[in-house]
N, C-alpha and C. Protein backbone atom coordinates (compact mmCIF):
# COMPACT_ATOMS: atom_id res chain seq x y z
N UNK A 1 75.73 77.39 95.97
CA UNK A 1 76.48 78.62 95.97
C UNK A 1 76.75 79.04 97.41
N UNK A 2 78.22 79.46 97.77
CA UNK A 2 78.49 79.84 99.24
C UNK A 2 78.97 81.23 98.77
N UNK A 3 78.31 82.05 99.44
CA UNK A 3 79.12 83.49 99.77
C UNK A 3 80.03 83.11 100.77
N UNK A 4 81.47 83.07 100.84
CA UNK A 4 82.56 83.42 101.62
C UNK A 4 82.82 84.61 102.02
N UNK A 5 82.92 85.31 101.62
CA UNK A 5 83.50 87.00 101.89
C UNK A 5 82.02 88.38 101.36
N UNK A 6 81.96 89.12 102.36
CA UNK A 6 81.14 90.35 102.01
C UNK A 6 81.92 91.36 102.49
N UNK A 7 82.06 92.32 101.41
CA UNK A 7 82.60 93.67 102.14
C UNK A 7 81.80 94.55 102.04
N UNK A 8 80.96 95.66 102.80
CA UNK A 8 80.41 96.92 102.19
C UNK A 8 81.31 98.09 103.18
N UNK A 9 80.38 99.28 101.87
CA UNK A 9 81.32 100.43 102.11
C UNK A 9 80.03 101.59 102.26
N UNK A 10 79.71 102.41 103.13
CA UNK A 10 79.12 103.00 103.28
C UNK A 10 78.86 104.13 102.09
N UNK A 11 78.56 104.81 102.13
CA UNK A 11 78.00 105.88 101.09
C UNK A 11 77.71 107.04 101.83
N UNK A 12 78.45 108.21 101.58
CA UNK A 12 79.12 109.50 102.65
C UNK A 12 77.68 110.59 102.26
N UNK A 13 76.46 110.23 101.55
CA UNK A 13 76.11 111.44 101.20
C UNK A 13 74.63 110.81 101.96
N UNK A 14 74.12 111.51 102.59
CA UNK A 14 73.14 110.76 103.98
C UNK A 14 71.72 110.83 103.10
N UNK A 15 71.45 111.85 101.69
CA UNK A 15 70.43 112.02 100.83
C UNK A 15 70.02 111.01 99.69
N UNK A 16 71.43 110.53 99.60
CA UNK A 16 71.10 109.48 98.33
C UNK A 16 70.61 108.49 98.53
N UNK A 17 69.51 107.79 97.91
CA UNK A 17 68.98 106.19 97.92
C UNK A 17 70.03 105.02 97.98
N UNK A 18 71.27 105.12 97.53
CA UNK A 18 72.14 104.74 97.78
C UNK A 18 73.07 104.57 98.67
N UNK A 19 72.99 103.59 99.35
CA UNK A 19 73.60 103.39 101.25
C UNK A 19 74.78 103.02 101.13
N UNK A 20 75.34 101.89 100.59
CA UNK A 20 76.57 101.02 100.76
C UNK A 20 77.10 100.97 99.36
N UNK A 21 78.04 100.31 99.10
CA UNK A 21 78.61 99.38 98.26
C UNK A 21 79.15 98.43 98.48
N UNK A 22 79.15 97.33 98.12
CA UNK A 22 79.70 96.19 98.65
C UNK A 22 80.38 95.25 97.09
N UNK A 23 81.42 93.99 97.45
CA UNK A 23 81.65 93.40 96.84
C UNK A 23 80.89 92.40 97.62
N UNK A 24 81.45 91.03 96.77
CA UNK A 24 81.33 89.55 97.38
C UNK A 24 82.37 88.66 96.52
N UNK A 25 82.26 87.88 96.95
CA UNK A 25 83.23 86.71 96.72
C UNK A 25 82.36 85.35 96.57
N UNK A 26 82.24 84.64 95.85
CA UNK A 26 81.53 83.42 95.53
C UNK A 26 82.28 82.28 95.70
N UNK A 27 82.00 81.24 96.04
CA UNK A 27 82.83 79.77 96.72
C UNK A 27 84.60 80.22 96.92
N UNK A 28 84.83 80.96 97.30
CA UNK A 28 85.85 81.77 97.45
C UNK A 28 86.77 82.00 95.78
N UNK A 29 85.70 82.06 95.13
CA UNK A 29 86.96 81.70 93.23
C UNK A 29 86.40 83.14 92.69
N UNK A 30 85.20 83.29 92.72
CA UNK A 30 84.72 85.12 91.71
C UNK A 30 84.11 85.76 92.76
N UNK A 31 85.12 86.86 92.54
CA UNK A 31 84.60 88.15 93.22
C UNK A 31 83.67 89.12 92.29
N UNK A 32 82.51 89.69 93.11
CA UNK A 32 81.97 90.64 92.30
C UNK A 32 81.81 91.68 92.82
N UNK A 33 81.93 93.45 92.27
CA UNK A 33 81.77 94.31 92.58
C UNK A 33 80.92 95.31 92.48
N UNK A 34 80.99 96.64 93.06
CA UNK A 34 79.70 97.17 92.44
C UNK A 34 78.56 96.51 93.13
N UNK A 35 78.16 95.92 94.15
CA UNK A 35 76.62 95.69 94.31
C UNK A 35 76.44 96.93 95.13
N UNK A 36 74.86 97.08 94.98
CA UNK A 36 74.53 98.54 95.75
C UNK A 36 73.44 98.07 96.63
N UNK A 37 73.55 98.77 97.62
CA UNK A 37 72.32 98.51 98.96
C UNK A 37 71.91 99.95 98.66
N UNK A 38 70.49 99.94 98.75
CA UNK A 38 69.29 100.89 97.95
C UNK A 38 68.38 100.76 98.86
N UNK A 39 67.94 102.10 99.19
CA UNK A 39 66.63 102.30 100.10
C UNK A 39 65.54 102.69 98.77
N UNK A 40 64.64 101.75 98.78
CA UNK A 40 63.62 101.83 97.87
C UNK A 40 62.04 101.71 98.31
N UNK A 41 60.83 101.67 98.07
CA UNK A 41 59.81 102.23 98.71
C UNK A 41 59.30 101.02 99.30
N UNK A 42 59.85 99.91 99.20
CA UNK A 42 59.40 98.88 100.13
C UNK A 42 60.55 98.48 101.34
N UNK A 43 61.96 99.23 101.52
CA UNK A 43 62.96 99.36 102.37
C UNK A 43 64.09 98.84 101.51
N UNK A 44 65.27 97.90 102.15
CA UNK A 44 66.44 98.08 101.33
C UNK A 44 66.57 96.77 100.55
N UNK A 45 67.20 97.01 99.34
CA UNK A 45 67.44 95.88 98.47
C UNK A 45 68.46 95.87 98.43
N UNK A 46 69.23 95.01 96.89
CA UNK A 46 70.39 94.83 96.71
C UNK A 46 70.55 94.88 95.00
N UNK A 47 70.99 96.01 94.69
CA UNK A 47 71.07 95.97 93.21
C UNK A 47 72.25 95.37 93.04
N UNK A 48 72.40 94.75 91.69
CA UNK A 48 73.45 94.00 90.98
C UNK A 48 74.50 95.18 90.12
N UNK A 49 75.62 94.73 89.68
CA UNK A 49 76.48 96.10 89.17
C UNK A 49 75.93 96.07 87.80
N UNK A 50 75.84 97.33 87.05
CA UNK A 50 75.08 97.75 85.35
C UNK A 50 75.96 98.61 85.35
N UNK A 51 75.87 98.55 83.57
CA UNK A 51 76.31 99.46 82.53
C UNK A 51 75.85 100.19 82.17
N UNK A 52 75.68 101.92 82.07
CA UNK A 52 74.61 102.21 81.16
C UNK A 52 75.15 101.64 79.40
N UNK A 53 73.99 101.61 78.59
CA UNK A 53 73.82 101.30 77.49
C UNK A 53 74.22 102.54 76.36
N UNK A 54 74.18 102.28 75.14
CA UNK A 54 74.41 103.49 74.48
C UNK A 54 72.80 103.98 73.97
N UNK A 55 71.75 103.79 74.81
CA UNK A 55 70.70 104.14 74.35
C UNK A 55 70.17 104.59 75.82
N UNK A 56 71.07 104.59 76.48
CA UNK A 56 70.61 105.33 77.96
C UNK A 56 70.00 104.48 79.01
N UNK A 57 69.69 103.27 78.87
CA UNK A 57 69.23 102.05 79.77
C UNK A 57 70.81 101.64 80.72
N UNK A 58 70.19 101.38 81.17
CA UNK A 58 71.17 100.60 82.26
C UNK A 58 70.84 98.62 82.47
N UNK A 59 71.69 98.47 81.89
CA UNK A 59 71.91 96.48 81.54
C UNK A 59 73.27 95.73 82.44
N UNK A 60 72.45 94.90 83.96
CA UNK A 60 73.49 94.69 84.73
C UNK A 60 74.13 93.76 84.09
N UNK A 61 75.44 93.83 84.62
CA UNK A 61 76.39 93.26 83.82
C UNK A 61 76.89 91.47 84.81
N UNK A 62 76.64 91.56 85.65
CA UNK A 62 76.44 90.28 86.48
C UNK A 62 75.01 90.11 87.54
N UNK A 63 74.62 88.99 87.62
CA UNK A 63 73.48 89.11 87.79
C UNK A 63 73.00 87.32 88.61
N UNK A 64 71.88 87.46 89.81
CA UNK A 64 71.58 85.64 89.83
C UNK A 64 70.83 85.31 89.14
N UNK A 65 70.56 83.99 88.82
CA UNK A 65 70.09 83.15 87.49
C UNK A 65 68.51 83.11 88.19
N UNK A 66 68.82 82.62 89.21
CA UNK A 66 67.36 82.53 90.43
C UNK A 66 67.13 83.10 91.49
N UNK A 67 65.99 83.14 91.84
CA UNK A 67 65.52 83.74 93.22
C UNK A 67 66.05 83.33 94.28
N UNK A 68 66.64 82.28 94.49
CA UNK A 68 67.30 81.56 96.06
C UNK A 68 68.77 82.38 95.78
N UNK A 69 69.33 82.26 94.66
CA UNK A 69 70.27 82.87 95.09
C UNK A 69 70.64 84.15 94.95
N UNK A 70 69.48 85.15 94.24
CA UNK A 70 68.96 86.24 94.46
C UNK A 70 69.02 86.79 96.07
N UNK A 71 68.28 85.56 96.74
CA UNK A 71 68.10 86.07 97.60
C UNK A 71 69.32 85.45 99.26
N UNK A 72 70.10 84.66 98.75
CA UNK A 72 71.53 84.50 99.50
C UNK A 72 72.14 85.77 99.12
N UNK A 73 72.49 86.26 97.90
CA UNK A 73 73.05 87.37 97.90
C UNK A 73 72.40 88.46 98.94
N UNK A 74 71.24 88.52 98.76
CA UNK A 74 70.15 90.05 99.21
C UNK A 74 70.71 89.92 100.45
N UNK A 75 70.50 88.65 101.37
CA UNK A 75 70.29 88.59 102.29
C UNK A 75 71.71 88.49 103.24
N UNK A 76 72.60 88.33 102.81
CA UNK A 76 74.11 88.04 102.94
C UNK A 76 74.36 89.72 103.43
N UNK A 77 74.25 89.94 102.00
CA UNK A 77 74.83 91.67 102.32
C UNK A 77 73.84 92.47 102.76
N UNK A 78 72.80 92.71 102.71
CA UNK A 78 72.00 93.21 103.99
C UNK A 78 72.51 92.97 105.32
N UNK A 79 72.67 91.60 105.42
CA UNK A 79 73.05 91.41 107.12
C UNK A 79 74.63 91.84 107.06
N UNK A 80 75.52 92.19 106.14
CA UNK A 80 77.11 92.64 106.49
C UNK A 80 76.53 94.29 106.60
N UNK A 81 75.52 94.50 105.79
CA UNK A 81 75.30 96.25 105.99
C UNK A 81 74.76 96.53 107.49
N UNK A 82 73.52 95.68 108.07
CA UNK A 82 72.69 96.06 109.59
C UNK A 82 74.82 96.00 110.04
N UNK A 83 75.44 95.19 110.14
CA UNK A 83 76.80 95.01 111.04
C UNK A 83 77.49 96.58 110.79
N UNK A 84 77.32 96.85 110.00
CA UNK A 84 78.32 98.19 109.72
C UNK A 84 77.38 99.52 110.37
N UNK A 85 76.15 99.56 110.29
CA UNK A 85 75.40 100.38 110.67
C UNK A 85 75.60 100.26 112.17
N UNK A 86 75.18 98.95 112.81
CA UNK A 86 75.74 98.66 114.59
C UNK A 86 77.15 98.96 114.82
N UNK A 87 78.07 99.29 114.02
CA UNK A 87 79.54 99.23 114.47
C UNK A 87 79.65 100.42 114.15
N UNK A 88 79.19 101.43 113.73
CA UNK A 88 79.10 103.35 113.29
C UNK A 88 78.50 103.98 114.28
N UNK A 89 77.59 103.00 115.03
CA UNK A 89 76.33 103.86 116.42
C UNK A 89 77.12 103.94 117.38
């Protein structure tokens, strides 16, 4: 799996756990949207895009199969988010 393209988008409200938004683009053929960069109690992750449910859960709707590429994603758009944070200072 190659990430080609990361875009994120900051998040205007400086209180919310919620930092960015970002898409991606996969071997340049599926784009996905909706991922969220999240300050959470061990620092920032990368949530996948969800639905809420009709029972009030939230069930992401794209998602990685494994941890490696769990963590190409994590780590992809983390490093396009530190770039946007250095290019705002």
């Amino acid at each position: 799996m190659n990430i080609t393209e990361v875009r994120v988008w900051p998040v205007r409200n400086k209180e919310s756990k919620i930092k960015a938004t970002a898409s991606i683009v996969i071997d340049g053929a599926i784009m996905i949207h909706d991922l969220r960069v999240v300050e959470g109690s061990n620092g920032l992750f990368v949530a996948m895009p969800s639905r809420k449910t009709t029972d009030g859960n939230y069930r992401d709707i794209a998602h990685p199969i494994t941890a490696e590429a769990r963590e190409v994603i994590q780590n992809k758009v983390l490093a396009e988010y530190q770039k946007l944070l250095a290019s705002v200072s």
